[in-house]
C-alpha atoms as a PDB file:
ATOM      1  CA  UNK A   1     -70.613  48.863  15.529  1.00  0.00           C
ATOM      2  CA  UNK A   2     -70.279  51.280  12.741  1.00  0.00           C
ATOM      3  CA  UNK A   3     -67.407  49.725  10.322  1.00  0.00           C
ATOM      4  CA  UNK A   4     -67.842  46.597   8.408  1.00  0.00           C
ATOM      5  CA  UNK A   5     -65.533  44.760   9.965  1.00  0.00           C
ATOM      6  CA  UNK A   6     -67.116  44.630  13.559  1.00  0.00           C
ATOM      7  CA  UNK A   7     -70.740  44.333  11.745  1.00  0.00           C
ATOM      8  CA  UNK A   8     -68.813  41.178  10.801  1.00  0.00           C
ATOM      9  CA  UNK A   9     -67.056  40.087  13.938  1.00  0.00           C
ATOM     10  CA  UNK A  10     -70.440  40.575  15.062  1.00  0.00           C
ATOM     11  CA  UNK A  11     -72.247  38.095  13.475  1.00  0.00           C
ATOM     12  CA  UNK A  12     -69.668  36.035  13.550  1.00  0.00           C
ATOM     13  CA  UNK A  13     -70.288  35.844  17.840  1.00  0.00           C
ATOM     14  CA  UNK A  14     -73.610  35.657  17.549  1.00  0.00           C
ATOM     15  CA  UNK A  15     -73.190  32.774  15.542  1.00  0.00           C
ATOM     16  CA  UNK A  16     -74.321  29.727  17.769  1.00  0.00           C
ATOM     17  CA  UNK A  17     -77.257  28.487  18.427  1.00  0.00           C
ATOM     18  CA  UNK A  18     -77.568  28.977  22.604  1.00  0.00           C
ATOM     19  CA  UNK A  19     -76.171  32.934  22.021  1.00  0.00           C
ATOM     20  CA  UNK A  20     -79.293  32.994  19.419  1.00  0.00           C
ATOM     21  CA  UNK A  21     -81.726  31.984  21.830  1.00  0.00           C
ATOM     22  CA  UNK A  22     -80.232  34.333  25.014  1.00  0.00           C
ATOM     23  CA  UNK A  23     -80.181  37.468  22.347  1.00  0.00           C
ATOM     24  CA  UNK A  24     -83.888  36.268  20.956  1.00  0.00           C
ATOM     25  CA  UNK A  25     -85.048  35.915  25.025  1.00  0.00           C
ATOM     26  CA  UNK A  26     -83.383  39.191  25.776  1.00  0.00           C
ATOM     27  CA  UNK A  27     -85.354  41.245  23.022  1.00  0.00           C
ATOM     28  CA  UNK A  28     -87.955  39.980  24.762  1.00  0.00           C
ATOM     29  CA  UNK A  29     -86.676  41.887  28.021  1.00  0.00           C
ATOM     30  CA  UNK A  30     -84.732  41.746  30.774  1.00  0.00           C
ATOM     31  CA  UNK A  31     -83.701  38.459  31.839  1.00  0.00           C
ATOM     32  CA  UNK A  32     -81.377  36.556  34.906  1.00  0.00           C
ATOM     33  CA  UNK A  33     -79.398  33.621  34.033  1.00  0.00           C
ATOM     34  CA  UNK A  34     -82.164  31.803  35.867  1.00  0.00           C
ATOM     35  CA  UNK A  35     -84.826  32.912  33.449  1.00  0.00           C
ATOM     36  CA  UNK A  36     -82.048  31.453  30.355  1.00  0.00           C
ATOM     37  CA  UNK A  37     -81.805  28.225  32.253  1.00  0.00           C
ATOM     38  CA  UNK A  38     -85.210  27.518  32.097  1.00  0.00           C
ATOM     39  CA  UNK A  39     -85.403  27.420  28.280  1.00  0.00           C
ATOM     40  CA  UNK A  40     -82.056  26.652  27.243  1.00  0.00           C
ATOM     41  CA  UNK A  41     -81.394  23.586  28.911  1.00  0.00           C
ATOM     42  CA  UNK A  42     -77.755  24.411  29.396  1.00  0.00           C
ATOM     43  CA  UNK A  43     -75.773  24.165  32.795  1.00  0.00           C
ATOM     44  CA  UNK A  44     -75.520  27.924  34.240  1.00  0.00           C
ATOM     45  CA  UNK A  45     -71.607  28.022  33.588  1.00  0.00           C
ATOM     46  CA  UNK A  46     -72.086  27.453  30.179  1.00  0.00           C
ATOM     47  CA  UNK A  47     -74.851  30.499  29.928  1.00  0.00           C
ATOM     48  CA  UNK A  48     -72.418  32.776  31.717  1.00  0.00           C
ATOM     49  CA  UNK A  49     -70.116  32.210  29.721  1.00  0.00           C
ATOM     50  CA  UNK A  50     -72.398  33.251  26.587  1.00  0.00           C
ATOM     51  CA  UNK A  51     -73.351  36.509  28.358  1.00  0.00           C
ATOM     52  CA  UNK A  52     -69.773  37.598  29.275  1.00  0.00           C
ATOM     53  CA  UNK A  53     -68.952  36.866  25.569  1.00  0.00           C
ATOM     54  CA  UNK A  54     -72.020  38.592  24.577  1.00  0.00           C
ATOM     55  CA  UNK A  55     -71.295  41.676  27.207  1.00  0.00           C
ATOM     56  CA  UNK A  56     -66.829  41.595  26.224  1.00  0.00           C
ATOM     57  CA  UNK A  57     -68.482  42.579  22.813  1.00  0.00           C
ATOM     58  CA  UNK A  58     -70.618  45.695  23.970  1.00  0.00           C
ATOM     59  CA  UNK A  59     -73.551  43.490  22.747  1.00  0.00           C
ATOM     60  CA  UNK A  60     -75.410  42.872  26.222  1.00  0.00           C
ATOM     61  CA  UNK A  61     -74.799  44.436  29.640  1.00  0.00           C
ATOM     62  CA  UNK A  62     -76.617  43.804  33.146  1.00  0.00           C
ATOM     63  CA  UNK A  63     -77.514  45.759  35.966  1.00  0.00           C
ATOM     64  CA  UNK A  64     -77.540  44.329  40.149  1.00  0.00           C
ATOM     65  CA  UNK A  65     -80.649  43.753  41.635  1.00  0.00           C
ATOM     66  CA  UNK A  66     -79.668  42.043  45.138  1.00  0.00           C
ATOM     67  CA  UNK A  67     -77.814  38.931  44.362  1.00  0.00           C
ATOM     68  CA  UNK A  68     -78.901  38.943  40.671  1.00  0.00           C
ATOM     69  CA  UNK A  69     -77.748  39.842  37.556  1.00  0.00           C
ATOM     70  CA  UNK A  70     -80.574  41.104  35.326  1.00  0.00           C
ATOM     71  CA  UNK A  71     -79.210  41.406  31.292  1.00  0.00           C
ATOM     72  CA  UNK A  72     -80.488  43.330  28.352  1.00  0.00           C
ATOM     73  CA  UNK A  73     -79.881  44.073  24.890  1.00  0.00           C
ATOM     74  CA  UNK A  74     -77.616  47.186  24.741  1.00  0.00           C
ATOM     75  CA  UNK A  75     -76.725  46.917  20.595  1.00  0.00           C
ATOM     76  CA  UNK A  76     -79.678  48.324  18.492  1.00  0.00           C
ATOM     77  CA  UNK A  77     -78.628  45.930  15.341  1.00  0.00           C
ATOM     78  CA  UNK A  78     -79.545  42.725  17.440  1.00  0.00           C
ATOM     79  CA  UNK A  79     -82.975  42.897  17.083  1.00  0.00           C
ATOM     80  CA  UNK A  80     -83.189  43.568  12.922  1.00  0.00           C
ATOM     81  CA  UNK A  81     -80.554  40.817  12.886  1.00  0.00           C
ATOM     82  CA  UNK A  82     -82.840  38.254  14.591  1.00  0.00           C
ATOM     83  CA  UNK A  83     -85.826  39.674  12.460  1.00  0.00           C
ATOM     84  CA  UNK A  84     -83.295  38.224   9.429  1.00  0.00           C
ATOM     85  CA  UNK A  85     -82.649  35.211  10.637  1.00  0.00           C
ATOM     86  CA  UNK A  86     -86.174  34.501  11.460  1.00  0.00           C
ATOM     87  CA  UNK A  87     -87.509  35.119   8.310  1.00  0.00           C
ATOM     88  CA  UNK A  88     -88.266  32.503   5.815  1.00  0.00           C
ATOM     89  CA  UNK A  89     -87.006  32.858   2.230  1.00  0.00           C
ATOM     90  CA  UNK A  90     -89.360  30.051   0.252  1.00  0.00           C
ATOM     91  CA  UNK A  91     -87.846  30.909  -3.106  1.00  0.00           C
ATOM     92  CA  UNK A  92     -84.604  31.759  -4.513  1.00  0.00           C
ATOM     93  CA  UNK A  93     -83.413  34.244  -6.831  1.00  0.00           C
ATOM     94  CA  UNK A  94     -83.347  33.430 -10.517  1.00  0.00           C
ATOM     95  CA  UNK A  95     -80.775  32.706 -12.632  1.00  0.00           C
ATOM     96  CA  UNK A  96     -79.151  35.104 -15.170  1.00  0.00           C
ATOM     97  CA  UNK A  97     -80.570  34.323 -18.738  1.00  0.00           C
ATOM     98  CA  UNK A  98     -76.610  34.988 -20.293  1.00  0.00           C
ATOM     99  CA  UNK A  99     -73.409  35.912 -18.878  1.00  0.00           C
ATOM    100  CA  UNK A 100     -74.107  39.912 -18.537  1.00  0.00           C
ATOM    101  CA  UNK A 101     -70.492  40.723 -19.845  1.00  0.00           C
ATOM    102  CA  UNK A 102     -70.234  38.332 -22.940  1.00  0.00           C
ATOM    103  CA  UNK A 103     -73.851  38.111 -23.644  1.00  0.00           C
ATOM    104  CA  UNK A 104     -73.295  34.330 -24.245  1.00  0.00           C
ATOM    105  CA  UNK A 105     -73.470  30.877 -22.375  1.00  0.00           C
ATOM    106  CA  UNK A 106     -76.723  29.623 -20.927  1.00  0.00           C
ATOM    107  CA  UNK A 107     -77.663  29.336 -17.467  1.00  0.00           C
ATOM    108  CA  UNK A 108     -77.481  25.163 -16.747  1.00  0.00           C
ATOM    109  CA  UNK A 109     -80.134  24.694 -14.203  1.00  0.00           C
ATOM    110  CA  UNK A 110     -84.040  24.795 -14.563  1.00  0.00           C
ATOM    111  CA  UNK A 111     -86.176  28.021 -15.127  1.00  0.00           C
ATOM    112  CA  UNK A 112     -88.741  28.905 -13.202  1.00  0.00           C
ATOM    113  CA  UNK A 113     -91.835  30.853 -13.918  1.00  0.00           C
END
């Protein structure tokens, strides 16, 4: 997950809500597809098929423990990712006071201070 481009296919995977809340349960630790049914209120063909997209990608893998299949994080990025998403932003960034190149025009919405 070094280049851009898969940093970008990445998030663009991860995007959906259910494969959010499997990667957010599995920073938490290792989980079955059991443990993901119980708070994701999906049917357990639809969760597998999150984690095998999730696993294709190198994102997640799972080891065998007697019939079950126990998944875990395997990327590193997943977790700082979530910590993004998570975060709230209660402000936005100001406004430039002139265009920066011709030194002219005004900024048309409100200023704050």
């Amino acid at each position: 997950m070094n280049s851009l481009s898969s940093r970008i296919e990445l998030i663009r995977l991860i995007a959906h809500p259910a494969r959010v809340a499997i990667l957010e349960e599995l920073s938490k630790g290792v989980k079955c597809v059991s443990d993901l049914e119980e708070f994701l209120e999906l049917k357990q063909s639809s969760i597998s098929q999150h984690l095998a997209a999730l696993r294709l990608a190198g994102i997640i893998d799972y080891f065998i423990d007697g019939r079950l299949r126990c998944y875990f994080l395997k990327s590193a990025m997943i977790p700082d990712l979530l910590k993004v998403l998570n975060k709230n932003y209660p402000y936005e960034l100001p406004g430039p006071e002139c265009c920066p190149v011709t030194k002219k025009g005004k900024y048309p919405g409100k200023r704050r201070k």
